[in-house]
Protein backbone atom coordinates (compact mmCIF):
# COMPACT_ATOMS: atom_id res chain seq x y z
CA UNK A 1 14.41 -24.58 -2.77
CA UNK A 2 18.03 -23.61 -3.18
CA UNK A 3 19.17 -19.86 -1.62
CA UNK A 4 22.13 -18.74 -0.26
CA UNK A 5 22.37 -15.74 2.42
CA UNK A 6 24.79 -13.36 1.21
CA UNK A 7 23.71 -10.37 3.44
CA UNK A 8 22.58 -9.76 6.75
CA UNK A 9 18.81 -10.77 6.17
CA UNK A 10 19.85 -11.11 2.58
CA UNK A 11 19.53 -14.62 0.62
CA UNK A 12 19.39 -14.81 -2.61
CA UNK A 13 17.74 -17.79 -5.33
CA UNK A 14 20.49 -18.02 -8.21
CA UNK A 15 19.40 -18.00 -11.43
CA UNK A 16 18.40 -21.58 -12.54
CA UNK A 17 15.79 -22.56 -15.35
CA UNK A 18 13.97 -20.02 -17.35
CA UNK A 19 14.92 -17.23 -14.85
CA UNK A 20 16.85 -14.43 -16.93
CA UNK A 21 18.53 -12.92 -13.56
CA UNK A 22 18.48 -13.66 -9.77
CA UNK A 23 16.73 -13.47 -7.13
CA UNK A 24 17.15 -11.66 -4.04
CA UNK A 25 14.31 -11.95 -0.89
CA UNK A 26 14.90 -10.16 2.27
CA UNK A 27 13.76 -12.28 5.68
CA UNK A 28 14.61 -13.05 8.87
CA UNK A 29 14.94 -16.25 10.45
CA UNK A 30 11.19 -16.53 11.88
CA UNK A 31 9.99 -15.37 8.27
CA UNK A 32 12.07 -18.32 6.80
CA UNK A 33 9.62 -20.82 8.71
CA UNK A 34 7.00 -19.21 7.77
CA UNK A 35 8.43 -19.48 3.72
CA UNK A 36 8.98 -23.36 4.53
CA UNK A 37 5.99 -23.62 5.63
CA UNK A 38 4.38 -22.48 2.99
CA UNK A 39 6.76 -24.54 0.48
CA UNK A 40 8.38 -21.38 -0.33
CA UNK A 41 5.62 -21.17 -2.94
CA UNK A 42 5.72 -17.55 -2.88
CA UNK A 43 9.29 -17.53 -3.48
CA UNK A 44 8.48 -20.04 -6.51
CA UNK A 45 6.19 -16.95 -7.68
CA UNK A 46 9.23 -14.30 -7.04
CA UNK A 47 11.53 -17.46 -9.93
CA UNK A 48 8.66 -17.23 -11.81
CA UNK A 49 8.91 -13.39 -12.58
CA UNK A 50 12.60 -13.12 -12.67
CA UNK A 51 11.58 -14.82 -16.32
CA UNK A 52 10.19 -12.23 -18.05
CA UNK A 53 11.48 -10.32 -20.82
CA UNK A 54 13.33 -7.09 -19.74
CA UNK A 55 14.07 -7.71 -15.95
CA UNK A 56 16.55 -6.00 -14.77
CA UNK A 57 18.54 -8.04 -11.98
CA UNK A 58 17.79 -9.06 -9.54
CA UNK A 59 13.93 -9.68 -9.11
CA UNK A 60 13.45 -8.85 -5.37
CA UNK A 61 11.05 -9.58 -2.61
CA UNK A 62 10.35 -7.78 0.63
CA UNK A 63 10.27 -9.65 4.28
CA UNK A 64 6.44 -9.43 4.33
CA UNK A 65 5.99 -11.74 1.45
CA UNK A 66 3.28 -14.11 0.40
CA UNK A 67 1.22 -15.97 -2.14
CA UNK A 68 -0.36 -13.53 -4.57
CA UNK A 69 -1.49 -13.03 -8.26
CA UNK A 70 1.08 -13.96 -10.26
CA UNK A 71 3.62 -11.49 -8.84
CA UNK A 72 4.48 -12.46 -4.81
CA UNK A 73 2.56 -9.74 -2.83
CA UNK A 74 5.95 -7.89 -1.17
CA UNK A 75 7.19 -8.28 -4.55
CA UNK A 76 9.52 -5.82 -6.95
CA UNK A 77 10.91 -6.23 -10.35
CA UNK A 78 12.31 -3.28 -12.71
CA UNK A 79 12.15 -3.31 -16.32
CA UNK A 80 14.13 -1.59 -19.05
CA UNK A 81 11.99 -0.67 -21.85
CA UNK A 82 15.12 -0.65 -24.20
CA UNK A 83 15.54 -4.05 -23.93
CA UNK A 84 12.24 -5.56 -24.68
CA UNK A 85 11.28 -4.87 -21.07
CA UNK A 86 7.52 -5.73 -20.14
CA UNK A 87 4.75 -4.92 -18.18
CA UNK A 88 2.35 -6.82 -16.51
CA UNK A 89 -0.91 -5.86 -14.59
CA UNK A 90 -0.40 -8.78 -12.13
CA UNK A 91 3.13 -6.98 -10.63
CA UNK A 92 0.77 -4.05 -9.90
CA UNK A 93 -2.44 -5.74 -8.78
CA UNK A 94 -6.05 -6.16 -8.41
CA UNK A 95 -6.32 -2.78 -6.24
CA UNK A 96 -4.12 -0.53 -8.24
CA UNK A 97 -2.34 1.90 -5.97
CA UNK A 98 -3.84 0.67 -2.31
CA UNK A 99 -2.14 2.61 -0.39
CA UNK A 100 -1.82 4.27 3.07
CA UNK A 101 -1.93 7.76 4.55
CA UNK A 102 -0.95 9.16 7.70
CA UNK A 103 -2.19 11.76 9.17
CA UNK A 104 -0.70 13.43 12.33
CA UNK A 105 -2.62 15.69 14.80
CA UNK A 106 -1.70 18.32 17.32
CA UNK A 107 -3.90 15.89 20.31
CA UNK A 108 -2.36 13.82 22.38
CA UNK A 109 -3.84 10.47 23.82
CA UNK A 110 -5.29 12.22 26.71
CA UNK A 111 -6.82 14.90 24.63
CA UNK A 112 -8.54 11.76 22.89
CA UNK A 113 -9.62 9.43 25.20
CA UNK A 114 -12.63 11.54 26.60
CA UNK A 115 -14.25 11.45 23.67
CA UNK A 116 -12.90 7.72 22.12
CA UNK A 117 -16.12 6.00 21.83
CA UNK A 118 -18.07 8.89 20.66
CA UNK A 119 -15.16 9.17 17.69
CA UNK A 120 -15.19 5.51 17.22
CA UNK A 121 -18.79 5.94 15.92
CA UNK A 122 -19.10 9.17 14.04
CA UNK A 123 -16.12 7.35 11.76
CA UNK A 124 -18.12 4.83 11.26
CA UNK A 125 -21.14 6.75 10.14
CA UNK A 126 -19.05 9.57 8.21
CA UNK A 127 -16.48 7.03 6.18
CA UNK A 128 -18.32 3.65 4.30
CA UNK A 129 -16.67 0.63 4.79
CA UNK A 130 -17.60 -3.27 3.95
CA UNK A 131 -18.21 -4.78 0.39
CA UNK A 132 -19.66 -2.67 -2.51
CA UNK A 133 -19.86 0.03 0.15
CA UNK A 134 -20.73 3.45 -1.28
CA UNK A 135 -21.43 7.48 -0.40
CA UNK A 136 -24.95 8.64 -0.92
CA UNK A 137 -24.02 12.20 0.35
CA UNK A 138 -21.65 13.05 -1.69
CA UNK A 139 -21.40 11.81 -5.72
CA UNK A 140 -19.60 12.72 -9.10
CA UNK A 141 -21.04 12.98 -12.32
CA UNK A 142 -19.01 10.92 -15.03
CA UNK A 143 -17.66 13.96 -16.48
CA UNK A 144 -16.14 15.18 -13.56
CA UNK A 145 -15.26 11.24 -12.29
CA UNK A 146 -12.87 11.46 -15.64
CA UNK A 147 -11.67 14.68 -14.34
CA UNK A 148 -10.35 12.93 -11.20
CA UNK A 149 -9.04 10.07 -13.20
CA UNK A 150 -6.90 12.74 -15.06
CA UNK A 151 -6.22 15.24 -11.97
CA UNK A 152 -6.03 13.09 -8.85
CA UNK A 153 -6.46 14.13 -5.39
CA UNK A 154 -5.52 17.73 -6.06
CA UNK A 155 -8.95 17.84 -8.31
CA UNK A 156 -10.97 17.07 -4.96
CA UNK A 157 -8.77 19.36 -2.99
CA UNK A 158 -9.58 22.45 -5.78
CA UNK A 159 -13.35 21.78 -4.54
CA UNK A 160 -12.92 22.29 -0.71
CA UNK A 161 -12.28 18.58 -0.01
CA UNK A 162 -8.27 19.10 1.83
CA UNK A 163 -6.20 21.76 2.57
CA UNK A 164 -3.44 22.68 -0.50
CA UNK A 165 -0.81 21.95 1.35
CA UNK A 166 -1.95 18.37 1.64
CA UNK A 167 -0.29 18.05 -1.96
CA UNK A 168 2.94 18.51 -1.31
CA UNK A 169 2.75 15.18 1.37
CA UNK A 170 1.52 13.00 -1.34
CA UNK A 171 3.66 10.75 -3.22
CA UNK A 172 3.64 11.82 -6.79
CA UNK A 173 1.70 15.34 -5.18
CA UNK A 174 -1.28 13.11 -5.06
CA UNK A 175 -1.28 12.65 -9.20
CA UNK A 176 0.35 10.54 -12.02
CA UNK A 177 0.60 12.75 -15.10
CA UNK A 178 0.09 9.93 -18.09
CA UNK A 179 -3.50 9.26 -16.99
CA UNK A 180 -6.04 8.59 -19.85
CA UNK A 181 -9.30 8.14 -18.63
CA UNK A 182 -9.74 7.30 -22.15
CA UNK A 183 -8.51 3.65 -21.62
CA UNK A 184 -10.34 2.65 -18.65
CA UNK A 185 -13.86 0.90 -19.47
CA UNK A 186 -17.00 1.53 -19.07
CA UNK A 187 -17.44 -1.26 -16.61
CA UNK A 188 -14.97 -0.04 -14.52
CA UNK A 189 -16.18 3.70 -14.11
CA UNK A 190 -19.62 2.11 -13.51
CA UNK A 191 -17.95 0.36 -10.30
CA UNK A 192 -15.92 3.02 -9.13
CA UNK A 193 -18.77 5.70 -9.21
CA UNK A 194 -20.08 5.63 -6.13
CA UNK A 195 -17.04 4.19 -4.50
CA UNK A 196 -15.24 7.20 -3.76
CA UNK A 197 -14.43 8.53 -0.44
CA UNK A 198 -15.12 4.94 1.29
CA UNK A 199 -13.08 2.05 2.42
CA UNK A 200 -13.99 -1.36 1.35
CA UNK A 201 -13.84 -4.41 2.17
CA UNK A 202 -11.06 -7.36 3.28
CA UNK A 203 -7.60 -5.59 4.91
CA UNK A 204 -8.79 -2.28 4.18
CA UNK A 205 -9.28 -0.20 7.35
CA UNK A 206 -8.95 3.38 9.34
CA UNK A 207 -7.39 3.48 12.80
CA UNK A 208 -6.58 5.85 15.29
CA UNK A 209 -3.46 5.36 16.58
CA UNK A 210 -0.98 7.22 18.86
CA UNK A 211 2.63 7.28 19.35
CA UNK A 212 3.56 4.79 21.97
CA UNK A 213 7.65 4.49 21.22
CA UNK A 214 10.27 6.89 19.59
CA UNK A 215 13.42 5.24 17.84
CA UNK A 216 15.19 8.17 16.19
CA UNK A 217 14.58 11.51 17.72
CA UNK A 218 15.70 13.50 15.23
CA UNK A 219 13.77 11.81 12.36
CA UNK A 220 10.77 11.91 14.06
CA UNK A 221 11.24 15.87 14.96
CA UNK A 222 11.57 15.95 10.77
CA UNK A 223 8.23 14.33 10.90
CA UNK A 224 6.42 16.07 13.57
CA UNK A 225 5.80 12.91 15.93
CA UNK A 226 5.95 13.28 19.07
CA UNK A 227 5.05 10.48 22.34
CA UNK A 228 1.92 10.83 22.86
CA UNK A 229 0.63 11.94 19.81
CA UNK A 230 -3.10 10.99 18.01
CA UNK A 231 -2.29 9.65 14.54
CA UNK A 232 -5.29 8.33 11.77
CA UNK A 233 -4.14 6.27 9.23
CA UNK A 234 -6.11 5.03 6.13
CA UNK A 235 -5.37 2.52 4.04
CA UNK A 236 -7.54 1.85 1.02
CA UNK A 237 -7.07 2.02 -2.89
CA UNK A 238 -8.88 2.06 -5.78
CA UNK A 239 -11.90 0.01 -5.28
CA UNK A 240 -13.90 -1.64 -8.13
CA UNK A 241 -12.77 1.08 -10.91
CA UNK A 242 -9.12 -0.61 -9.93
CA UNK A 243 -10.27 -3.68 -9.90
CA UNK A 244 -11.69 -3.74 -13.48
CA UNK A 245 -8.99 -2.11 -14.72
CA UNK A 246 -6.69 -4.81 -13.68
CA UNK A 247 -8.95 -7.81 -14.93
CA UNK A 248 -9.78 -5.96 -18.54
CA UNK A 249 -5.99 -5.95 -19.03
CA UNK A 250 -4.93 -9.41 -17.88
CA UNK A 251 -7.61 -10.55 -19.93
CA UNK A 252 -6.25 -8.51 -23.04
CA UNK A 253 -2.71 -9.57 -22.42
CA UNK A 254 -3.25 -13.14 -22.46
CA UNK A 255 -4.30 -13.01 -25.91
CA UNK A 256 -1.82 -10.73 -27.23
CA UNK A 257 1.37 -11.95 -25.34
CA UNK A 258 2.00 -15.15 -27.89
CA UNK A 259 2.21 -12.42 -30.87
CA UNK A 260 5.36 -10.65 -28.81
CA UNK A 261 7.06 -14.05 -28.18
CA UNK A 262 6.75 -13.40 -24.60
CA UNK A 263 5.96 -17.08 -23.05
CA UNK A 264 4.42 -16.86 -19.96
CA UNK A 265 5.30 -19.67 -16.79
CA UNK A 266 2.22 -18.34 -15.25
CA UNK A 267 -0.33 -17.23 -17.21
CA UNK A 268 -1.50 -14.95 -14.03
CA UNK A 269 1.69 -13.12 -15.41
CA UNK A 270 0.25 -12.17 -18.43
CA UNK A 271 2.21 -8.99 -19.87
CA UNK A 272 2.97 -7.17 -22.97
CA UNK A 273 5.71 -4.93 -24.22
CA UNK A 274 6.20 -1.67 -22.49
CA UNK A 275 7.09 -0.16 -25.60
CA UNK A 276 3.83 -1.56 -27.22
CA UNK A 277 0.62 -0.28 -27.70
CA UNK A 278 -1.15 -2.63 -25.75
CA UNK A 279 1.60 -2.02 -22.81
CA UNK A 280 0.79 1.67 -23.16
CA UNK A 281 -2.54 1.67 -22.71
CA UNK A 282 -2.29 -0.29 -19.38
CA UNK A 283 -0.08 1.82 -18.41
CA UNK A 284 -2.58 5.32 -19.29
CA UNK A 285 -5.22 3.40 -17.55
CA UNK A 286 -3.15 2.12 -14.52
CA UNK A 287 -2.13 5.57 -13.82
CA UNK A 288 -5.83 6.99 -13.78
CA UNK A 289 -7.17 4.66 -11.50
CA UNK A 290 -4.65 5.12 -9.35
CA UNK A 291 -5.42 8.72 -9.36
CA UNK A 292 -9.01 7.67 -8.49
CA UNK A 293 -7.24 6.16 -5.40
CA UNK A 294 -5.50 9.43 -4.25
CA UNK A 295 -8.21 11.17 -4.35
CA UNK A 296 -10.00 7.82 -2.87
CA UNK A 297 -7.71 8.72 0.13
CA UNK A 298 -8.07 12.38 0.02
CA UNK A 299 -11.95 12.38 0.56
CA UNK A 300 -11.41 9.70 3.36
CA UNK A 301 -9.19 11.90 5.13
CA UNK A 302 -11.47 15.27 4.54
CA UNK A 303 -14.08 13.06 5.92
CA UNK A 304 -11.83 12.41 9.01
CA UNK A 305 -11.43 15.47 9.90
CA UNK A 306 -14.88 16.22 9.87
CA UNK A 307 -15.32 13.52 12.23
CA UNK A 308 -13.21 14.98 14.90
CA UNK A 309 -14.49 18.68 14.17
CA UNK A 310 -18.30 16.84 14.94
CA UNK A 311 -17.31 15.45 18.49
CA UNK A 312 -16.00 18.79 19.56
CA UNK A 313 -12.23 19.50 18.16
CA UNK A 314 -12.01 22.74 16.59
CA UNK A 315 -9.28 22.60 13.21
CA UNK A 316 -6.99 24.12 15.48
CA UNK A 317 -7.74 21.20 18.15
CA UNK A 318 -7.07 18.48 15.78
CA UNK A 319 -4.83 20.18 13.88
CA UNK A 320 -4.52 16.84 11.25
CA UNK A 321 -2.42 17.58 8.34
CA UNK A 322 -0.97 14.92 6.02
CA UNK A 323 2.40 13.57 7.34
CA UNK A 324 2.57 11.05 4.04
CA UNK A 325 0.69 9.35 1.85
CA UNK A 326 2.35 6.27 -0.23
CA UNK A 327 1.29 3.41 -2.83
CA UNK A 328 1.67 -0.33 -2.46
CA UNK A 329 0.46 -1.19 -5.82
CA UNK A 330 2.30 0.96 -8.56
CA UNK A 331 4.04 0.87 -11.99
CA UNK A 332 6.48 3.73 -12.28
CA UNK A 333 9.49 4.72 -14.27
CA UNK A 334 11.98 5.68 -11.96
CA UNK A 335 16.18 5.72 -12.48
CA UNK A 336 18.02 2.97 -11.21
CA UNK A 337 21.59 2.49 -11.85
CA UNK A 338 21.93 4.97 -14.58
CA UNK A 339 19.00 3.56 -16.28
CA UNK A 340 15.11 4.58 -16.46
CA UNK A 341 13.21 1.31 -15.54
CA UNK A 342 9.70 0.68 -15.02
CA UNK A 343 9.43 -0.46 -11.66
CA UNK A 344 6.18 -2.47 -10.42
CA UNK A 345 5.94 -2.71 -6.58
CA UNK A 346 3.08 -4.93 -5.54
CA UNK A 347 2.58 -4.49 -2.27
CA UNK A 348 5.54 -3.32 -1.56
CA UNK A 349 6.79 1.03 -1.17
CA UNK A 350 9.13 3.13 -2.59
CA UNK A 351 11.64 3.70 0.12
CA UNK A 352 13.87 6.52 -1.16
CA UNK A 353 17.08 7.93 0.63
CA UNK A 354 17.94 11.16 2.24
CA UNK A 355 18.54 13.82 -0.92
CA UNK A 356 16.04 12.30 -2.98
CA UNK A 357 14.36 14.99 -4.92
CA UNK A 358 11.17 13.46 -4.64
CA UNK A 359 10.89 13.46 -1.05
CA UNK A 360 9.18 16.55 0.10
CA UNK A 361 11.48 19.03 0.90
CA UNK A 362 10.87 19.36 4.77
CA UNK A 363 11.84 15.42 4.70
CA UNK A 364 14.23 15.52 2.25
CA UNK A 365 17.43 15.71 4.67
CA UNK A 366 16.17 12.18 6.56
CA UNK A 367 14.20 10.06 4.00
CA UNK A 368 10.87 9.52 2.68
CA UNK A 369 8.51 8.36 5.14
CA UNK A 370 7.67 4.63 5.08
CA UNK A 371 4.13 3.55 6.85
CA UNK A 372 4.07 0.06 7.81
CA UNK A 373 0.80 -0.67 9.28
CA UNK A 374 0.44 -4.11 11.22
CA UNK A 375 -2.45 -5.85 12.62
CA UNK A 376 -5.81 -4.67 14.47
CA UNK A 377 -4.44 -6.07 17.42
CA UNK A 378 -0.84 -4.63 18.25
CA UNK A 379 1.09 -1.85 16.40
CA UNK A 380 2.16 0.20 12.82
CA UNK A 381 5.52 1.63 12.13
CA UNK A 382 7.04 4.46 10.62
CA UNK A 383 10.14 3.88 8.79
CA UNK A 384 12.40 6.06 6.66
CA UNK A 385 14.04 5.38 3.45
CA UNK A 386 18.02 4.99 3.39
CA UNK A 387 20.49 5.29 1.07
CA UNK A 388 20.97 1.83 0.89
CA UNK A 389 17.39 0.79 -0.19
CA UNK A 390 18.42 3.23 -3.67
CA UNK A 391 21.46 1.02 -4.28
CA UNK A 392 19.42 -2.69 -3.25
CA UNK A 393 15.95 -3.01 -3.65
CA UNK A 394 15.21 -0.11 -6.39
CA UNK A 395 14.77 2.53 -3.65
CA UNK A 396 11.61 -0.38 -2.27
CA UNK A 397 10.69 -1.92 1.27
CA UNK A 398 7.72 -3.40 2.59
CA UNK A 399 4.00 -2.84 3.17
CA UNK A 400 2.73 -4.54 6.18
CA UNK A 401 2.77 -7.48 8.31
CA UNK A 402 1.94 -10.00 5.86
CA UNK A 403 -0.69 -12.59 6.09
CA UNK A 404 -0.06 -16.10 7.56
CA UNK A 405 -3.35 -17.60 7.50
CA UNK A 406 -5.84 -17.15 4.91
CA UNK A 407 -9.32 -15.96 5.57
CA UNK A 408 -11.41 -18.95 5.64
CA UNK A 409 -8.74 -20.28 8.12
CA UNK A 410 -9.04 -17.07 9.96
CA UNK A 411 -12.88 -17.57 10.27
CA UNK A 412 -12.40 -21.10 11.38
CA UNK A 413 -10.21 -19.71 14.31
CA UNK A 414 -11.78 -17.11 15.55
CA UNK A 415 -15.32 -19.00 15.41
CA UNK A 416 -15.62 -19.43 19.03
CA UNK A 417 -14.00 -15.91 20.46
CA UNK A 418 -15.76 -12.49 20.91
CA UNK A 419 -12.62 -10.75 19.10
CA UNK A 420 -14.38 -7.31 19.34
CA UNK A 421 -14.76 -7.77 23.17
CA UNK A 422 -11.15 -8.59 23.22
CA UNK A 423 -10.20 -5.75 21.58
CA UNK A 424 -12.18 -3.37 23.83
CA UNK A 425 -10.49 -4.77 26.98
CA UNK A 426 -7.59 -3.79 25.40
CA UNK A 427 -8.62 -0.48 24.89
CA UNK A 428 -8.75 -0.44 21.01
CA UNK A 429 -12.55 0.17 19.56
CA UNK A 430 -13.92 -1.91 16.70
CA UNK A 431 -16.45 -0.81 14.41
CA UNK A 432 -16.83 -3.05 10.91
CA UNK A 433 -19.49 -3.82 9.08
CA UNK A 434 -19.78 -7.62 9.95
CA UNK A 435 -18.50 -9.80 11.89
CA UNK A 436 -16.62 -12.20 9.30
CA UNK A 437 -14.68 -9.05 8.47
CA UNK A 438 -13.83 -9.06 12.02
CA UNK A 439 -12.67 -12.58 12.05
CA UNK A 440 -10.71 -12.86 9.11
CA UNK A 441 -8.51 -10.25 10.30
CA UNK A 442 -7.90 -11.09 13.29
CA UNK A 443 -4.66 -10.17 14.83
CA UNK A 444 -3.27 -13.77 14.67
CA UNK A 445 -4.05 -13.55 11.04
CA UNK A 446 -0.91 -11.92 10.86
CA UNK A 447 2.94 -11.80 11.07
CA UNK A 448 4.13 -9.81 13.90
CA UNK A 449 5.05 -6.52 12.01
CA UNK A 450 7.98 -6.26 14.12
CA UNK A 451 9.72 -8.62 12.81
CA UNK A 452 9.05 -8.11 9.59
CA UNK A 453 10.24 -4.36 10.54
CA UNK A 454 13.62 -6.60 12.29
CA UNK A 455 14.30 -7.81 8.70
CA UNK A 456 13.77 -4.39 7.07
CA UNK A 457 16.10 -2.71 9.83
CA UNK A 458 18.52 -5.28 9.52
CA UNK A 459 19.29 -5.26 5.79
CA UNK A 460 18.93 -1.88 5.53
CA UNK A 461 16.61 -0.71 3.63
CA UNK A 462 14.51 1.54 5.78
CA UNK A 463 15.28 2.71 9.24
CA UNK A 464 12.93 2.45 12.54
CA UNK A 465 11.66 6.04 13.51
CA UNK A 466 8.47 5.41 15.31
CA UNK A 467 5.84 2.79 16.43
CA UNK A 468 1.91 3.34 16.77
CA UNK A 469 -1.10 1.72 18.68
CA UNK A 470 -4.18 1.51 18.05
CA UNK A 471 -7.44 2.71 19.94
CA UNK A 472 -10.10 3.02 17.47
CA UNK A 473 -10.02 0.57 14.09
CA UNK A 474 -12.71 1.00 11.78
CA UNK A 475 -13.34 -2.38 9.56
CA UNK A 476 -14.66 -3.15 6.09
């Protein structure tokens, strides 16, 4: 593999082969071992979509990278429709628009420790979690499950599921507007039916956190974190409805991608025209199941609160309110360099600088809020977007810590430990549905998120604000 560092945790792949532009990845010099030890196949993955029609240079990948779906997982690549740009359902993803939210209370980690345990399970037993896991208490008819679809989480919120102002904390205000419930199958509303509102299965989780280190004082102040502080953040997406919607349009674009002359390196990268008709209706249907994830989110975090008001915090108590919510798994048209692009993040974030009119206004002045959860075991971030990230990675940084070892081999490890005794002498509460789940995220399952955070720092595109630990972690 041939790469050159031209940046301060910068390298870049030149182009070579059937790659139309470059390549830029963003690592440090731990997350290069882990790359060769993987036979930079991911990076292989980030050549292979840096030959698709359209790209605009350079195809990039964030310092949590590894081995996905056709597209690297960390990956980003923007598209310019007027120039035969494409789209492809494997640069969004399986679980269109997983995604996290933060929430930030008014408690403190005293305030919370009384009553940890007694939290740890009432989450458990309000919020669904594990495979095919699904609400009995609260459902949707289909009529008003393509409402969502159209509406996103503000539909749920118009029903007494959130507070209005949780809106405005959303990216997107909780809702892309080119929805069309119209193009998403039968199958897939027959998954995602009874899916909303819970968690799922694999890396999905909830975890109460609190505020264990400060980096930038005045960001944080823009934020409202403070030491001390009980956080809950959720990351989920869109569940089986996403799911379907992702495999009903690879399988569609396979067979029409030889008619646009688009030849395909990977046939996991399976993509049509933007400008098509085919590349439209992905597009309608991407956007409404992400809205299903928003409002996915939205009833998660309604439920949340509930779960603190049923141990004994009063609204005012808890006082949770929505510091951000973000996608990992997105296509969006966005301007870059003069241009309006389509720009697929797979699990990677939109990162934008200070001034950015999409930021919410009270954040506007210091970024939009990155969340950059880690393992089980150790700690999350919160990052902010910089100016640079806008001028480098299309306004993008990453999404996590990144796996290093796959499940199975995660299972194998962890075979002979206890790890939810092992979290509990650490203080940090583990409630999942089974034990595998357990296992094959275990922390050492893992990159450290702080150094994947050290590479994001370093080349500047996001900026440390504040780190997070966990005390209660509730598992699919």
């Amino acid at each position: 593999m041939r790469f050159e560092k031209i940046a301060p945790y910068t390298y870049r792949i030149p182009r070579q082969g059937k790659m139309r532009v470059d390549a830029v990845f963003f690592a440090s010099e731990e997350i290069l071992k882990d790359l060769e030890a993987e036979n930079y196949a991911s990076l292989q993955q980030l050549m292979n979509v840096a030959t698709l029609p359209g790209i605009v240079e350079p195809a990039l990948a964030m310092p949590d990278i590894h081995w996905g779906y056709g597209f690297p997982i960390g990956g980003v690549a923007a598209f310019d429709p007027e120039a035969g740009g494409v789209v492809s359902p494997g640069g969004v993803g399986f679980d269109i628009n997983c995604g996290v939210r933060l929430l930030a209370s008014s408690l403190t980690l005293e305030d919370l420790l009384p009553r940890q345990r007694e939290l740890a399970d009432t989450l458990y037993r309000l919020i669904p979690s594990g495979v095919g896991s699904e609400r009995k208490d609260v459902r949707f008819s289909k009529r008003e499950l393509r409402e969502i679809l159209k509406e996103g989480a503000g539909w749920l919120i118009r029903r007494g599921f959130g507070y209005p102002e949780d809106l405005r904390f959303i990216e997107s205000e909780g809702r892309l507007p080119w929805a069309n419930p119209d193009k998403v199958s039968d199958r897939a509303f027959e998954r995602g039916a009874p899916q909303i509102g819970t968690l799922g299965s694999g890396n999905h989780f909830l975890e109460v956190q609190y505020v264990d280190e400060i980096y930038d004082g005045e960001v944080a102040e823009a934020f409202g974190l403070f030491p001390g502080q009980v956080t809950v953040l959720i990351h989920t997406g869109s569940r089986g409805l996403g799911h379907q919607v992702c495999q009903d349009y690879v399988e569609r674009f396979l067979k029409v991608a030889p008619r646009y002359g688009i030849e395909l390196v990977d046939k996991q990268l399976a993509a049509a025209p933007i400008q098509s008709p085919e590349g439209q209706d992905y597009l309608q249907a991407m956007a409404a199941a992400a809205n299903f994830a928003f409002a996915n989110r939205q009833l998660i975090a309604h439920f949340v609160r509930e779960a603190f008001e049923a141990v004994g915090y009063t609204p005012r108590d808890h006082g949770l309110r929505v510091l951000y919510d973000l996608a990992h798994n997105n296509a969006k048209f966005e301007e870059h360099g003069g241009k309006r692009v389509l720009v697929h993040r797979k699990g990677a974030t939109r990162a934008f600088g200070p001034g950015h009119p999409e930021i919410p206004p009270e954040y506007r002045r210091v970024g939009q809020p990155v969340l950059v959860p880690g393992d089980m075991g150790r700690y999350s971030y919160v990052l902010a977007g910089t100016e640079k990230a806008m001028g480098v990675s299309f306004g993008s940084s990453c999404h996590g810590a990144g796996r290093k070892m796959s499940r199975h081999q995660a299972k194998r490890v962890a075979r002979e430990r206890n790890l939810v005794k092992e979290l509990a002498e650490r203080g940090i509460l583990v409630r999942a549905a089974t034990r595998a789940t357990v296992d094959e995220e275990m922390p050492e399952a893992y990159k450290d998120v702080s150094v994947v955070v050290e590479a994001v720092q370093g080349a500047g595109i996001g900026k440390k604000v504040a780190r997070l630990r966990p005390l209660i972690v509730v598992k699919g």
